[in-house]
C-alpha atoms as a PDB file:
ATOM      1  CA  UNK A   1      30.615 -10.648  19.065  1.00  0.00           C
ATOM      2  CA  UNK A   2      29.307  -8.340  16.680  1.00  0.00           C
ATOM      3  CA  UNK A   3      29.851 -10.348  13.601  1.00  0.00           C
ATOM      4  CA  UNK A   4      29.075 -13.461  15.062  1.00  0.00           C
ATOM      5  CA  UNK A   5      25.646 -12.518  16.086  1.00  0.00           C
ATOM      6  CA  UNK A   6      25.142 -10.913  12.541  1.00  0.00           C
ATOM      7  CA  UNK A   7      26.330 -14.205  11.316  1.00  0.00           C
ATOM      8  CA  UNK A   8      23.838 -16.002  12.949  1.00  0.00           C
ATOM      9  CA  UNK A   9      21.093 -13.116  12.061  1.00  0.00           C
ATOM     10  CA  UNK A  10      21.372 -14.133   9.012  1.00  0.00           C
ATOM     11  CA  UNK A  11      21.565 -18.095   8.724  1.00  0.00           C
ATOM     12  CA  UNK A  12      18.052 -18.247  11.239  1.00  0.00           C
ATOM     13  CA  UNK A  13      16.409 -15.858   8.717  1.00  0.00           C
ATOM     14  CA  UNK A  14      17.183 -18.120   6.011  1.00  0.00           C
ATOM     15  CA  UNK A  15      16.417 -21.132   7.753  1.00  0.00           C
ATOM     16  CA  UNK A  16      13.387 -19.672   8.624  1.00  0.00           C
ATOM     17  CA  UNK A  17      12.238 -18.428   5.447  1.00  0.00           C
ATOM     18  CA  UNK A  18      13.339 -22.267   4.225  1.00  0.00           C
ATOM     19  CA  UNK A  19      11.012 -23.846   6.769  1.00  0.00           C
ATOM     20  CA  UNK A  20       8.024 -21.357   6.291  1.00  0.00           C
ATOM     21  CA  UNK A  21       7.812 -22.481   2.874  1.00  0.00           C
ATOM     22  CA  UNK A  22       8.084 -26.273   2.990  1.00  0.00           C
ATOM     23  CA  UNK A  23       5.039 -26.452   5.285  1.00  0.00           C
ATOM     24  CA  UNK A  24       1.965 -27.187   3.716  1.00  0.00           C
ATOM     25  CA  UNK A  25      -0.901 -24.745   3.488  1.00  0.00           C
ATOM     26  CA  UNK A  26      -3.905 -25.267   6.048  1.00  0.00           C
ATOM     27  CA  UNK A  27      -5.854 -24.486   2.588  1.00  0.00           C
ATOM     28  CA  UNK A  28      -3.989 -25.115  -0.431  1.00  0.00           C
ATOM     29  CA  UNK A  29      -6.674 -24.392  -3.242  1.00  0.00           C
ATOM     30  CA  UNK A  30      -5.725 -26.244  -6.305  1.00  0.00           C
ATOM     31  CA  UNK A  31      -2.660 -27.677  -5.062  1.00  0.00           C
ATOM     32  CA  UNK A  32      -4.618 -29.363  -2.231  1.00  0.00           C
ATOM     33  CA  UNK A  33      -7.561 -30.677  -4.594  1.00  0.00           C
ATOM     34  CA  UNK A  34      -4.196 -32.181  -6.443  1.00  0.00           C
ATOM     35  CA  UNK A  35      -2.244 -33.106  -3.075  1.00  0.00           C
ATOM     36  CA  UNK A  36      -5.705 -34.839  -1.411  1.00  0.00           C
ATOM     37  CA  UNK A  37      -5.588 -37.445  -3.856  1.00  0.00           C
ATOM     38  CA  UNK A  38      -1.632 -38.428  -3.421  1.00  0.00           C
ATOM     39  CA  UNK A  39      -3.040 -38.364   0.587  1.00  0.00           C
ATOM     40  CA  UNK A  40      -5.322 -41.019  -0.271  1.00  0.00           C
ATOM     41  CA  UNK A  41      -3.082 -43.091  -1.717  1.00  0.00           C
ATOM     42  CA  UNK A  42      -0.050 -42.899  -0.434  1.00  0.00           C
ATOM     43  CA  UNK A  43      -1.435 -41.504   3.216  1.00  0.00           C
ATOM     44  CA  UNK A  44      -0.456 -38.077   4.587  1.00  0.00           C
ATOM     45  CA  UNK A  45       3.038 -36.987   5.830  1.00  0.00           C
ATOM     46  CA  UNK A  46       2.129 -36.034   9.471  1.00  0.00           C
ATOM     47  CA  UNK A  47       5.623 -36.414  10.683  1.00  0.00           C
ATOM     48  CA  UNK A  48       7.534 -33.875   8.249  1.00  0.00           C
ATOM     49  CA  UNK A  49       4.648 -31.059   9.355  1.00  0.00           C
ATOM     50  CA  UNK A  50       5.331 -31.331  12.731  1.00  0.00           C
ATOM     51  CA  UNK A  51       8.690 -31.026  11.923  1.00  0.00           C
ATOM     52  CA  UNK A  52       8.684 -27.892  10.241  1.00  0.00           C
ATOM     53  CA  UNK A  53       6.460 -26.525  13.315  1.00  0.00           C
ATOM     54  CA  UNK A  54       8.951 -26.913  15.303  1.00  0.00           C
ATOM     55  CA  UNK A  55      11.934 -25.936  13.338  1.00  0.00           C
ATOM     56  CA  UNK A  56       9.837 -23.085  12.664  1.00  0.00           C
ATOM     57  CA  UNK A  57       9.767 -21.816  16.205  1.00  0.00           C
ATOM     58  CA  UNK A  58      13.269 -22.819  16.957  1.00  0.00           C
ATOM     59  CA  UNK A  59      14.436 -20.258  14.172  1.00  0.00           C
ATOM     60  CA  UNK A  60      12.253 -17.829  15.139  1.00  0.00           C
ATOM     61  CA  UNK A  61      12.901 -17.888  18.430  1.00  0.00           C
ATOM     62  CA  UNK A  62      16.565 -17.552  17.523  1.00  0.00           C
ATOM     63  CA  UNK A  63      16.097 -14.667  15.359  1.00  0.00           C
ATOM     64  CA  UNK A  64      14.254 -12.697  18.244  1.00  0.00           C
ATOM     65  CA  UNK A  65      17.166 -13.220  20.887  1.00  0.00           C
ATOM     66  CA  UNK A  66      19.784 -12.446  17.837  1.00  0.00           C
ATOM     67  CA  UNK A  67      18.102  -9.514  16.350  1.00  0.00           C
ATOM     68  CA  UNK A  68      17.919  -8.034  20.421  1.00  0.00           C
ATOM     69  CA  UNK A  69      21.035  -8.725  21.229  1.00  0.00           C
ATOM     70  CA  UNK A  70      22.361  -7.017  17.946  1.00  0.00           C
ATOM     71  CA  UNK A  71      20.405  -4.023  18.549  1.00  0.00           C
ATOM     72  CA  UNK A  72      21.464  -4.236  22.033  1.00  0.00           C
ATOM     73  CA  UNK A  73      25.152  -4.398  21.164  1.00  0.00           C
ATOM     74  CA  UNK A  74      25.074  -1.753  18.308  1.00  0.00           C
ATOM     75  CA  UNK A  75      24.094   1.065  20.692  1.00  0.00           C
END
């Protein structure tokens, strides 16, 4: 149980670090200036955002219940 929930410790926080950064930036400085213009064009990605909002809470809330139940187990 142990190593499974270590296991799984693990592959959330790296999905989760994955996830934070492939969202975009709610102000991107330069790389928005260069971003708004591909926006114009080719319109914006709304889908993919809400995406990684979600897959971002998903993970986290699967780190939270792992990294409990590890400390839990571990005492």
């Amino acid at each position: 149980m142990q190593i499974f929930l270590v296991i799984l410790l693990i592959l959330s926080s790296i999905g989760l670090i994955a996830a934070v950064l492939l969202q975009s930036g709610r102000s991107a400085g330069l790389s928005g200036a260069i971003s708004g213009a591909g926006e114009a064009i080719f319109g914006k990605k709304k889908g993919m955002d809400e995406l990684f909002a979600k897959l971002t809470a998903v993970l986290a809330g699967i780190f939270l219940l792992s990294s409990l139940g590890l400390s839990m187990i571990t005492k």
